[in-house]
C-alpha atoms as a PDB file:
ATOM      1  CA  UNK A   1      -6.233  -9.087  -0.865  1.00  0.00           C
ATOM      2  CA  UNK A   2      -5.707 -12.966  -0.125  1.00  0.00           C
ATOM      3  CA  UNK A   3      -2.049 -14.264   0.344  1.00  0.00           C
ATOM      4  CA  UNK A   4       0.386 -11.254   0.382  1.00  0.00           C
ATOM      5  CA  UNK A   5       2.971 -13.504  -0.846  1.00  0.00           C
ATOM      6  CA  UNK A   6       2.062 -14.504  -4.276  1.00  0.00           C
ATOM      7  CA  UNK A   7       3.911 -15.097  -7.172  1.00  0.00           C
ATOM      8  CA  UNK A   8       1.761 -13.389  -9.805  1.00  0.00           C
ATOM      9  CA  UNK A   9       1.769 -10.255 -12.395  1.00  0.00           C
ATOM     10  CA  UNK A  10       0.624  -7.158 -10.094  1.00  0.00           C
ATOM     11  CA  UNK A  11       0.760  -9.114  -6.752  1.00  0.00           C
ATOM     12  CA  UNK A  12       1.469  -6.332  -3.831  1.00  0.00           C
ATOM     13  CA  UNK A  13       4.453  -7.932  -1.819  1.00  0.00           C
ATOM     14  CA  UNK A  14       5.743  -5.123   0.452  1.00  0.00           C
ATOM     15  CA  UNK A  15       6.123  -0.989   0.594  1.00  0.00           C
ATOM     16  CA  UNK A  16       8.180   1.087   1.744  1.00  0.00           C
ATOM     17  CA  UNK A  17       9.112   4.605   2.566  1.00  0.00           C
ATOM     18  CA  UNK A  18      12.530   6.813   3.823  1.00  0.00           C
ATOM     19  CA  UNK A  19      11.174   9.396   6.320  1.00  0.00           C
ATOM     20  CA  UNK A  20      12.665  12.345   8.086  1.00  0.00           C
ATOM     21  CA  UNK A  21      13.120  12.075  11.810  1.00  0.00           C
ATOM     22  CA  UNK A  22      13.819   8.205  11.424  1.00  0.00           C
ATOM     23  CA  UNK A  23      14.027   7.448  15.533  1.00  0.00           C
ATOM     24  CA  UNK A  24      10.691   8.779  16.213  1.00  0.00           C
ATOM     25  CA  UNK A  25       9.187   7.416  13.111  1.00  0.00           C
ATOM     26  CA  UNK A  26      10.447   3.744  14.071  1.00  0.00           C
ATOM     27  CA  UNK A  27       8.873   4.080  17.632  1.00  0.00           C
ATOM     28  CA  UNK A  28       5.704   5.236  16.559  1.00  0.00           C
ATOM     29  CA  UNK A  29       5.188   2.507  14.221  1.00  0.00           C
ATOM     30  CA  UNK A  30       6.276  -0.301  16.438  1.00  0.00           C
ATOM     31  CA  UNK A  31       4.181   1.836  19.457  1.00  0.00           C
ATOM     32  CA  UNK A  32       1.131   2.082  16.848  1.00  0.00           C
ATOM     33  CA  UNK A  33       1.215  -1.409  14.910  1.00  0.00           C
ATOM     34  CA  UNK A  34       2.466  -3.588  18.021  1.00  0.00           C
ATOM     35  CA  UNK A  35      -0.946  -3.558  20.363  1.00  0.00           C
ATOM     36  CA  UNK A  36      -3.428  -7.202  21.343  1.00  0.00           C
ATOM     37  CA  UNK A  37      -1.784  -9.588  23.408  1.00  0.00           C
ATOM     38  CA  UNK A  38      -0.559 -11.103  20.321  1.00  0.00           C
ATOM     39  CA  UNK A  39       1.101  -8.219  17.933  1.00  0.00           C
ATOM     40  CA  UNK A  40       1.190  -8.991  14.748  1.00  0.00           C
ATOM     41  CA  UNK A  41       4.011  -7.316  14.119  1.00  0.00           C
ATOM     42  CA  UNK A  42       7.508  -6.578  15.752  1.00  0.00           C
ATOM     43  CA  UNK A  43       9.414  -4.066  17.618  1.00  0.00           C
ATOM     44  CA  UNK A  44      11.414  -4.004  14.112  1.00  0.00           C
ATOM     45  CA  UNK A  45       8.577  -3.909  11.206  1.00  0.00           C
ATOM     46  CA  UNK A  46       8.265  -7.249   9.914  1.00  0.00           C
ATOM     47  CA  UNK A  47       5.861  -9.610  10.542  1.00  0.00           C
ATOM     48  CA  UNK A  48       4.917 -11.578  13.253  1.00  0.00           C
ATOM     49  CA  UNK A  49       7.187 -14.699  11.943  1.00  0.00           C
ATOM     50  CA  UNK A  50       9.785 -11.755  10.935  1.00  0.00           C
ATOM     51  CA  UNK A  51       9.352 -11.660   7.490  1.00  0.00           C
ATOM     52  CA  UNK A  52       9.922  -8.571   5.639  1.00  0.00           C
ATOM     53  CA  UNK A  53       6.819  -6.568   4.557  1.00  0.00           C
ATOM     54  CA  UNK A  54       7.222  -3.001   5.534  1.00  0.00           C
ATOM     55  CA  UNK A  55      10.560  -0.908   5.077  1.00  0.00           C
ATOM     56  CA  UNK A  56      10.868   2.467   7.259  1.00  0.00           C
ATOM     57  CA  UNK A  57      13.890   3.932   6.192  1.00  0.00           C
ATOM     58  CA  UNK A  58      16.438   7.266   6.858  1.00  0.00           C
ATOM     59  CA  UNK A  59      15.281  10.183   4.597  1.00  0.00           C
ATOM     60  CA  UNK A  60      19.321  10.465   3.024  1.00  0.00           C
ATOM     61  CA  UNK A  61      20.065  12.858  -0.117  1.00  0.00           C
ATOM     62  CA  UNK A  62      19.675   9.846  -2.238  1.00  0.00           C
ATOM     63  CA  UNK A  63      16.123   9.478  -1.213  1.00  0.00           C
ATOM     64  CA  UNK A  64      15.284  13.629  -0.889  1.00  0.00           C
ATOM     65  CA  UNK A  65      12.943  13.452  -3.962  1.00  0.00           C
ATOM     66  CA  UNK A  66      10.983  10.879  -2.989  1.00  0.00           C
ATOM     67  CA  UNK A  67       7.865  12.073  -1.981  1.00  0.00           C
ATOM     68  CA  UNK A  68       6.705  11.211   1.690  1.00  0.00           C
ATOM     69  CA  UNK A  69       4.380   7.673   0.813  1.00  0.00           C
ATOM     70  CA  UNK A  70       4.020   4.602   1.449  1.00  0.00           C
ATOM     71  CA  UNK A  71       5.210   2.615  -1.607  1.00  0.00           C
ATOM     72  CA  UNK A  72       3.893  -0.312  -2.918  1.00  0.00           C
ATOM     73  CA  UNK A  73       5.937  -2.811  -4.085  1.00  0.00           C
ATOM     74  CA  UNK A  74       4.016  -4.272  -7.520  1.00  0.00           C
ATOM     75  CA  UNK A  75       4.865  -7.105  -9.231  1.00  0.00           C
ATOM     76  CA  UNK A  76       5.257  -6.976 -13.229  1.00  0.00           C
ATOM     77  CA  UNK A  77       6.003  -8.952 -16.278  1.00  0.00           C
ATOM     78  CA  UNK A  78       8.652  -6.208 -17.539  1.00  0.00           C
ATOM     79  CA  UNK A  79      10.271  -3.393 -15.363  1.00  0.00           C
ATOM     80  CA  UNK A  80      11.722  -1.783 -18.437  1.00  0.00           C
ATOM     81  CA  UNK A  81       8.601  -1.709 -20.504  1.00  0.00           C
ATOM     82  CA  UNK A  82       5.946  -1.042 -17.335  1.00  0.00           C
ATOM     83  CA  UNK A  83       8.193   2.377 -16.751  1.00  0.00           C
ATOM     84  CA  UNK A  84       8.646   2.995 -20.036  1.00  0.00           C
ATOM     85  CA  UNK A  85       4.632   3.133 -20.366  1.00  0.00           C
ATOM     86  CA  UNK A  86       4.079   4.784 -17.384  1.00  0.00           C
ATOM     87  CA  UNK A  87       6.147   7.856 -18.661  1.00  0.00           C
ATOM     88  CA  UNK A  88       4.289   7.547 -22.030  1.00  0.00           C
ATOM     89  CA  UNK A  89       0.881   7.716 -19.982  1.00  0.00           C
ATOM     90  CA  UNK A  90       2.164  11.279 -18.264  1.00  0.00           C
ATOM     91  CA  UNK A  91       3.925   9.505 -15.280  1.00  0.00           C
ATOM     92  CA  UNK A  92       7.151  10.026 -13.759  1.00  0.00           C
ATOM     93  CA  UNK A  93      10.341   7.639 -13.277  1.00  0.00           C
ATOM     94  CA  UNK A  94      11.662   8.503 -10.421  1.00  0.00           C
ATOM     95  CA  UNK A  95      14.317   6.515  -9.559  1.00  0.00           C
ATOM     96  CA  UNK A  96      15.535   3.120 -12.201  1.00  0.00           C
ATOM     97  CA  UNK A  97      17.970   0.298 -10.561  1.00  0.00           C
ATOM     98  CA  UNK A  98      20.024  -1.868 -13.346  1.00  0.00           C
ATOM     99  CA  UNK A  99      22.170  -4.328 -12.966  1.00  0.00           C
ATOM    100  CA  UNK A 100      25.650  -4.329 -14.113  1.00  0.00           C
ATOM    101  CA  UNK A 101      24.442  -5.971 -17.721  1.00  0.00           C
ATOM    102  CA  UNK A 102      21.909  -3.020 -17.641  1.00  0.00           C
ATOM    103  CA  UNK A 103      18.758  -4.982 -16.967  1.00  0.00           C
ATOM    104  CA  UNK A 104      15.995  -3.328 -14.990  1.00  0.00           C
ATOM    105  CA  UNK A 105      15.435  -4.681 -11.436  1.00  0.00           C
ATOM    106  CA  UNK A 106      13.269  -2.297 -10.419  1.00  0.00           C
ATOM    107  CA  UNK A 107      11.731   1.563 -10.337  1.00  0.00           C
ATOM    108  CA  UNK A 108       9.709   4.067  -8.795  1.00  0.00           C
ATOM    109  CA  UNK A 109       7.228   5.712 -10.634  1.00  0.00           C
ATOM    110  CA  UNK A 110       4.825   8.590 -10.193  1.00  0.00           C
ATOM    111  CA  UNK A 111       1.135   8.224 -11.810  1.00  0.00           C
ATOM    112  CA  UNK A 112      -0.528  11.142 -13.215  1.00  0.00           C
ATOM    113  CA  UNK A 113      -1.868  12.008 -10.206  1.00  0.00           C
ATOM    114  CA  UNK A 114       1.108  12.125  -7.982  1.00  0.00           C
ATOM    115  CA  UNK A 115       0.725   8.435  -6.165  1.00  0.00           C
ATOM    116  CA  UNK A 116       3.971   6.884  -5.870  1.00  0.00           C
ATOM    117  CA  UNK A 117       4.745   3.034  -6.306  1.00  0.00           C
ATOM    118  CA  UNK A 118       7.465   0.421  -7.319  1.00  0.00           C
ATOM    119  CA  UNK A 119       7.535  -1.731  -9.637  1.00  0.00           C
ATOM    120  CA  UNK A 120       9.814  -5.298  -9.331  1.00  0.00           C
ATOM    121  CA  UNK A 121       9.931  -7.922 -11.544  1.00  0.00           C
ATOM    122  CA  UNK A 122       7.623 -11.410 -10.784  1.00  0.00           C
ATOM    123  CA  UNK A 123       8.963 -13.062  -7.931  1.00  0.00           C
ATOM    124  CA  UNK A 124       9.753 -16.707  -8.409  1.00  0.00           C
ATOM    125  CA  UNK A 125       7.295 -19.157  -6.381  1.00  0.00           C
ATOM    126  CA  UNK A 126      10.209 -20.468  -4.555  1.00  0.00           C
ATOM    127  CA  UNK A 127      11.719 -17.593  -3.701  1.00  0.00           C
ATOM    128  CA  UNK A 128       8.585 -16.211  -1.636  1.00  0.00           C
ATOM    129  CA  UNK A 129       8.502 -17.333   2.368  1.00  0.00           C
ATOM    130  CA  UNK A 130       6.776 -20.758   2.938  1.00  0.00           C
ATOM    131  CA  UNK A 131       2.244 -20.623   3.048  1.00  0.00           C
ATOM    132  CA  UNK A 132       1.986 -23.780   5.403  1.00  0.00           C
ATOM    133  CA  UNK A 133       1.813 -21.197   8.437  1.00  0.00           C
ATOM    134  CA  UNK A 134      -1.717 -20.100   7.015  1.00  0.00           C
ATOM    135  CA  UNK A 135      -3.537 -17.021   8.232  1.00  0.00           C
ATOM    136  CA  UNK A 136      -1.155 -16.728  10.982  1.00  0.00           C
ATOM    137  CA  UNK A 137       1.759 -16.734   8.462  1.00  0.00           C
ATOM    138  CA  UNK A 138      -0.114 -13.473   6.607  1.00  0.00           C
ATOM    139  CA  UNK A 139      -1.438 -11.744   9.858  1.00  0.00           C
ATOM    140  CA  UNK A 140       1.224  -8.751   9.882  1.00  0.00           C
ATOM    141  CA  UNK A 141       0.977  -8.136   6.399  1.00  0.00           C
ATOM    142  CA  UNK A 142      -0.429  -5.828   3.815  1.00  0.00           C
ATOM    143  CA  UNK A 143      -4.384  -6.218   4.505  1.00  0.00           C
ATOM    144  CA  UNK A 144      -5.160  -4.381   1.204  1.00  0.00           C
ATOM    145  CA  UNK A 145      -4.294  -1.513  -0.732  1.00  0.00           C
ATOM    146  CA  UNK A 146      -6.360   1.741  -2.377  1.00  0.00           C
ATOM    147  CA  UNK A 147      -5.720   4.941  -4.236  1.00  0.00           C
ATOM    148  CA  UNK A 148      -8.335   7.766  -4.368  1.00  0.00           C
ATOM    149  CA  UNK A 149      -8.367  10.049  -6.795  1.00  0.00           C
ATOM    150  CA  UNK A 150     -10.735  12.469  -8.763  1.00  0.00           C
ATOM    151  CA  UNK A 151     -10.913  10.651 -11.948  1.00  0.00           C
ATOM    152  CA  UNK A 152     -10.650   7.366 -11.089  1.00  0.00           C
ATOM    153  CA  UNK A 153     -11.485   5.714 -14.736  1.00  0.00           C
ATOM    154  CA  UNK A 154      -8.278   7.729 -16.286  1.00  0.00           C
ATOM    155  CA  UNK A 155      -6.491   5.795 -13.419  1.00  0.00           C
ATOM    156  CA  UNK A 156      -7.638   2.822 -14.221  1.00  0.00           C
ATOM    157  CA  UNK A 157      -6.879   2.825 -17.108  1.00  0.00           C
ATOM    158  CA  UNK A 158      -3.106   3.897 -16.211  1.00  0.00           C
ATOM    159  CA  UNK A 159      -2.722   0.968 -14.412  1.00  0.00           C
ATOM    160  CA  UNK A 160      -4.238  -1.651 -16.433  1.00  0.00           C
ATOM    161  CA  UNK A 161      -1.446  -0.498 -19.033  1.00  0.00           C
ATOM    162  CA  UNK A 162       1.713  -0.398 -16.923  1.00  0.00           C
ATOM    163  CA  UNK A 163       1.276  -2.513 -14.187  1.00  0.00           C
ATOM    164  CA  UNK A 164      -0.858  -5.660 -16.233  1.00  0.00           C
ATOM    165  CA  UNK A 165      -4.219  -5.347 -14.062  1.00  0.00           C
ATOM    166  CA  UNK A 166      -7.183  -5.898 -14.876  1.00  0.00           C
ATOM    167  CA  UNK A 167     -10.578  -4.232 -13.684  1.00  0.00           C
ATOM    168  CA  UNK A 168     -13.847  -5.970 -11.802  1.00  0.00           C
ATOM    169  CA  UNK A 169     -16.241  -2.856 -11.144  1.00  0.00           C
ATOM    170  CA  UNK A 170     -17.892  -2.445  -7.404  1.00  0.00           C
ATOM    171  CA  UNK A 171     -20.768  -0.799  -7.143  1.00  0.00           C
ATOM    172  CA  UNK A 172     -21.309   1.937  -4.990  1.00  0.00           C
ATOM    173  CA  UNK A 173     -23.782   4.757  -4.396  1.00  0.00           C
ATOM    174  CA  UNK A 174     -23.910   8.128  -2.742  1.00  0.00           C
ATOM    175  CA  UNK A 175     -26.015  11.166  -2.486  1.00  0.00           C
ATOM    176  CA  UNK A 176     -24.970  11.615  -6.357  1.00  0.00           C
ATOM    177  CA  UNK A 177     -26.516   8.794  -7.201  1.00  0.00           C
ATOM    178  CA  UNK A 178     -24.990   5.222  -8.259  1.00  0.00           C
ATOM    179  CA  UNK A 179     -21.089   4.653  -9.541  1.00  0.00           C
ATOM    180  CA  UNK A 180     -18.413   1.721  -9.453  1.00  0.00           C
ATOM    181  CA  UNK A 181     -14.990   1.795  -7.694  1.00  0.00           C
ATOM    182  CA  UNK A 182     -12.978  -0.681  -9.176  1.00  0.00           C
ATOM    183  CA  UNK A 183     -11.063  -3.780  -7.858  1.00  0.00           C
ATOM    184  CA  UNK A 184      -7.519  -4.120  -9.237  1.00  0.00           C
ATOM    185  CA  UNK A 185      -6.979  -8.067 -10.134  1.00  0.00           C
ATOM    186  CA  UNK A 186      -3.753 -10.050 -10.712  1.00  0.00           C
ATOM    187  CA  UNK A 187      -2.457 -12.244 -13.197  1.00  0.00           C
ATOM    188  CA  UNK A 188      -4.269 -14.912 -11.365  1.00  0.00           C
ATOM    189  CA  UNK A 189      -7.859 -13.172 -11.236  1.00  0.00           C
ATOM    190  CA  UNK A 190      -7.672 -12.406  -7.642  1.00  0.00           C
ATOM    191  CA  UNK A 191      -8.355  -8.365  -6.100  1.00  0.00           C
ATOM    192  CA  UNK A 192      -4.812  -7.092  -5.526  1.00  0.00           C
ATOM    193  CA  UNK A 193      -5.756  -3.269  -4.944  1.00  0.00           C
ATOM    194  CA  UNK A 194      -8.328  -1.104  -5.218  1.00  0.00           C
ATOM    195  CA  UNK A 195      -8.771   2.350  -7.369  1.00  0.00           C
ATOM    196  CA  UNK A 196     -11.341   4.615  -5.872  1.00  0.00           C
ATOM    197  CA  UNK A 197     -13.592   7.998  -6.859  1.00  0.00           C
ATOM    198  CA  UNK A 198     -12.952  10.492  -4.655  1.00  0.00           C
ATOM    199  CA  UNK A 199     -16.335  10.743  -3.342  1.00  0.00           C
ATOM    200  CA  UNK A 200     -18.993   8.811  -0.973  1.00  0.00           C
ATOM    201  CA  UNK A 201     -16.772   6.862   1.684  1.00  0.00           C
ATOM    202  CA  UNK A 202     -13.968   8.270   0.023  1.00  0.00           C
ATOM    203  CA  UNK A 203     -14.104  11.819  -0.111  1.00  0.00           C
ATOM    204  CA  UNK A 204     -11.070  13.720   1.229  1.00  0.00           C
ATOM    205  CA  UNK A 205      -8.614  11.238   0.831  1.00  0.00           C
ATOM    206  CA  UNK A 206      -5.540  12.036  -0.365  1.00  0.00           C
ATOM    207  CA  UNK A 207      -4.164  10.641  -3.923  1.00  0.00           C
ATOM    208  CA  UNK A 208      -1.453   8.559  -2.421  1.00  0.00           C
ATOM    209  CA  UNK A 209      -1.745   4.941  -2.610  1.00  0.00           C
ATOM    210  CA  UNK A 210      -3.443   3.924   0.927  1.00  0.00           C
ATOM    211  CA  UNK A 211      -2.069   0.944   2.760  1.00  0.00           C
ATOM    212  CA  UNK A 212      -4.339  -1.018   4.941  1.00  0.00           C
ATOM    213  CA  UNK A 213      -2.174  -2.412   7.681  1.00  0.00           C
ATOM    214  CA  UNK A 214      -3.954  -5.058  10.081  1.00  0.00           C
ATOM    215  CA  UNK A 215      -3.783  -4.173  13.985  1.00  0.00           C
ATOM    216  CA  UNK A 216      -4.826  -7.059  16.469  1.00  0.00           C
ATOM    217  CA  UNK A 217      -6.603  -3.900  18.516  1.00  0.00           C
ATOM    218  CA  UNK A 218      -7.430  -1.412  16.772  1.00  0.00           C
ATOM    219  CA  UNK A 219      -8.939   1.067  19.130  1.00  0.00           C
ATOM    220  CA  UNK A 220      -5.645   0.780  21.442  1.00  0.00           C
ATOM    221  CA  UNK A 221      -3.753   1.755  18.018  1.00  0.00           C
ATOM    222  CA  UNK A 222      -5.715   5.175  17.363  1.00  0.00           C
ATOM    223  CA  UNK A 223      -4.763   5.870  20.708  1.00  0.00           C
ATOM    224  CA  UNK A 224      -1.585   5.233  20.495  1.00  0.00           C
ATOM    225  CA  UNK A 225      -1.346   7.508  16.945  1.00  0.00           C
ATOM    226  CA  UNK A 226      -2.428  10.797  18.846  1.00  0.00           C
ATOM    227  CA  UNK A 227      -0.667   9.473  21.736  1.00  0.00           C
ATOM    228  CA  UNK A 228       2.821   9.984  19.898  1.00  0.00           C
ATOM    229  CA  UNK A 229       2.110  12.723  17.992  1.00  0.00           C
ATOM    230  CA  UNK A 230       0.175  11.100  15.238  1.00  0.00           C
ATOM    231  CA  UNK A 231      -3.483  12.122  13.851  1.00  0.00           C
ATOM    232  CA  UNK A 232      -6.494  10.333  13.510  1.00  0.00           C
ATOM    233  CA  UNK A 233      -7.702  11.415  10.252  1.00  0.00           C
ATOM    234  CA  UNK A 234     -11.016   9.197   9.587  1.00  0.00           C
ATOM    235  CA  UNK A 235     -12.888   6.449  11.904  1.00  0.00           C
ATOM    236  CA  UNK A 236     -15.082   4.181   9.372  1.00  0.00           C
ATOM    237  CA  UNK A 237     -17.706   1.899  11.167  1.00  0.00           C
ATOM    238  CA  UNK A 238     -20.215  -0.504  10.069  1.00  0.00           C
ATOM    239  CA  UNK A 239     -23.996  -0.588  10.102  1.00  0.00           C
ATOM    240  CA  UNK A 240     -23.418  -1.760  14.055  1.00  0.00           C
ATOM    241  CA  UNK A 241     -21.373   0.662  14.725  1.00  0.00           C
ATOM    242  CA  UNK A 242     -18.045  -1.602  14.854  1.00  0.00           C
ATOM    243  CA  UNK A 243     -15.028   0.717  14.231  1.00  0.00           C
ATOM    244  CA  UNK A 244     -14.250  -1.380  10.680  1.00  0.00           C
ATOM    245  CA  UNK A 245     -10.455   0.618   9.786  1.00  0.00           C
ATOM    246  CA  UNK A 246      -9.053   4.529  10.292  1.00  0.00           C
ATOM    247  CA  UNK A 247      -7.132   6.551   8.122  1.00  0.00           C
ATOM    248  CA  UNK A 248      -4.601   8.134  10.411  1.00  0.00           C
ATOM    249  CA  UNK A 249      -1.267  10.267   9.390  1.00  0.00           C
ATOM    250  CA  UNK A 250       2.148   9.670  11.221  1.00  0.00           C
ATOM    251  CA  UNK A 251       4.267  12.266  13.055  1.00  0.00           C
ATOM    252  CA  UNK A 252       5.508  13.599   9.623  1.00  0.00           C
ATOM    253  CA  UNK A 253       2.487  13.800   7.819  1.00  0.00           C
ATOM    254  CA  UNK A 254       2.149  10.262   6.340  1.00  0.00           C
ATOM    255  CA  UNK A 255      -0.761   9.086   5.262  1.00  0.00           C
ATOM    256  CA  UNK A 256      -2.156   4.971   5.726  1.00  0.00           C
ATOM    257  CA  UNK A 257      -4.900   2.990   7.165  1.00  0.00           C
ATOM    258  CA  UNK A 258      -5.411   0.609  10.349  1.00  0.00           C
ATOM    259  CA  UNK A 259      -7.893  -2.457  10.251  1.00  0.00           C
ATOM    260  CA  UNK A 260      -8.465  -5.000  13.062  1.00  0.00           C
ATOM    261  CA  UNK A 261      -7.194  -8.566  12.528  1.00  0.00           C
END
């Protein structure tokens, strides 16, 4: 995914989610993303430097029909218009903030296939936190981001209209033969998310946008999930055998993904 914090049309900043049982959702985060001698992320959620990426809030009545996902936070040219076409595209608009001259600042939106996300509008260069720490600046951050569904080309295409991506094709192959997954790209050409077939690698994931969130050990953290009540859902390892990232669900059922550093 690059820098997290970009200024570009469908640049991935942050996500977040309001959860049920908020204490024990808060510890088993900071228990599950805090392991290494050097966390890369804090007892509270953000980053090692303690900038906001991740928001784990209180499931209140205002939040009761959101569903239970991690939500992207996407980056687009027009709020108003991007939910406006996501509805025309047999999406959902779940939720619409204004401000007080009626001007969108941001929604939540449903895709066809029930994957939740938000969309914001471009964030000015200026406004995002400082790049001169380099990597270490980005280590607690978004690593990457995927959705999974059945038909992935409809989704594509869903996407590329409301949100402003466009498409680079990556070829895979399975016992079906050959197909291509597709990488998501910014306004400024670079892979901002992935959309995936629901087969090969993939098969069995849910349809809920997957984020990849970078562990500095990784085999500590999957014991740590089951350790507080999580569940280890998938292990994926290389041709060497080197655990590579795990799909895992928290204590309430929420799906997302570890990676190593």
């Amino acid at each position: 995914m690059g820098n997290t914090f970009v200024s570009r049309v469908g640049g991935v900043i942050s996500a977040d989610i309001a959860v049920p049982e908020h204490e024990r959702e808060v510890r088993f985060y900071a228990r599950v993303l805090g392991t290494g001698d050097e966390p890369l992320w804090r007892e509270d959620l953000m980053n090692n430097l303690g900038t906001p990426v991740i928001g784990l809030g209180a499931r209140t009545a205002e939040y009761e029909r959101l569903p239970l996902q991690w939500m992207p936070h996407i980056q687009v040219a027009d709020v108003a218009a991007s939910a406006q076409r996501a509805v025309d595209l047999g999406g959902r608009e779940l939720m619409h903030g204004k401000d007080d001259q009626g001007r969108s600042q941001w929604a939540v939106l449903l895709d066809p296939n029930g994957a939740a996300f938000g969309i914001i509008p471009v964030v000015p260069a200026e406004a995002m936190p400082p790049a001169d720490g380099g990597a270490a600046a980005r280590a607690g951050c978004i690593a990457w981001l995927d959705l999974t569904v059945p038909d992935a080309l409809a989704t594509r295409d869903f996407y590329r209209k409301v949100v402003g991506w466009s498409v680079q094709d990556v070829e895979m192959k399975d016992a079906g033969g050959r197909y291509a997954d597709f990488n998501m790209l910014g306004g400024d050409g670079q892979p901002a998310a992935g959309v995936c077939h629901a087969r090969g690698v993939n098969r069995d994931l849910p349809p809920v946008w997957m984020i990849y969130l970078p562990v500095a050990d990784l085999a500590e953290s999957l014991r740590r999930v089951r350790a507080e009540g999580g569940v280890v859902i998938k292990e994926m390892r290389g041709s060497d055998g080197t655990l590579t990232c795990a799909v895992i669900q928290d204590p309430v059922g929420v799906s997302l993904a570890l990676a190593p550093k």
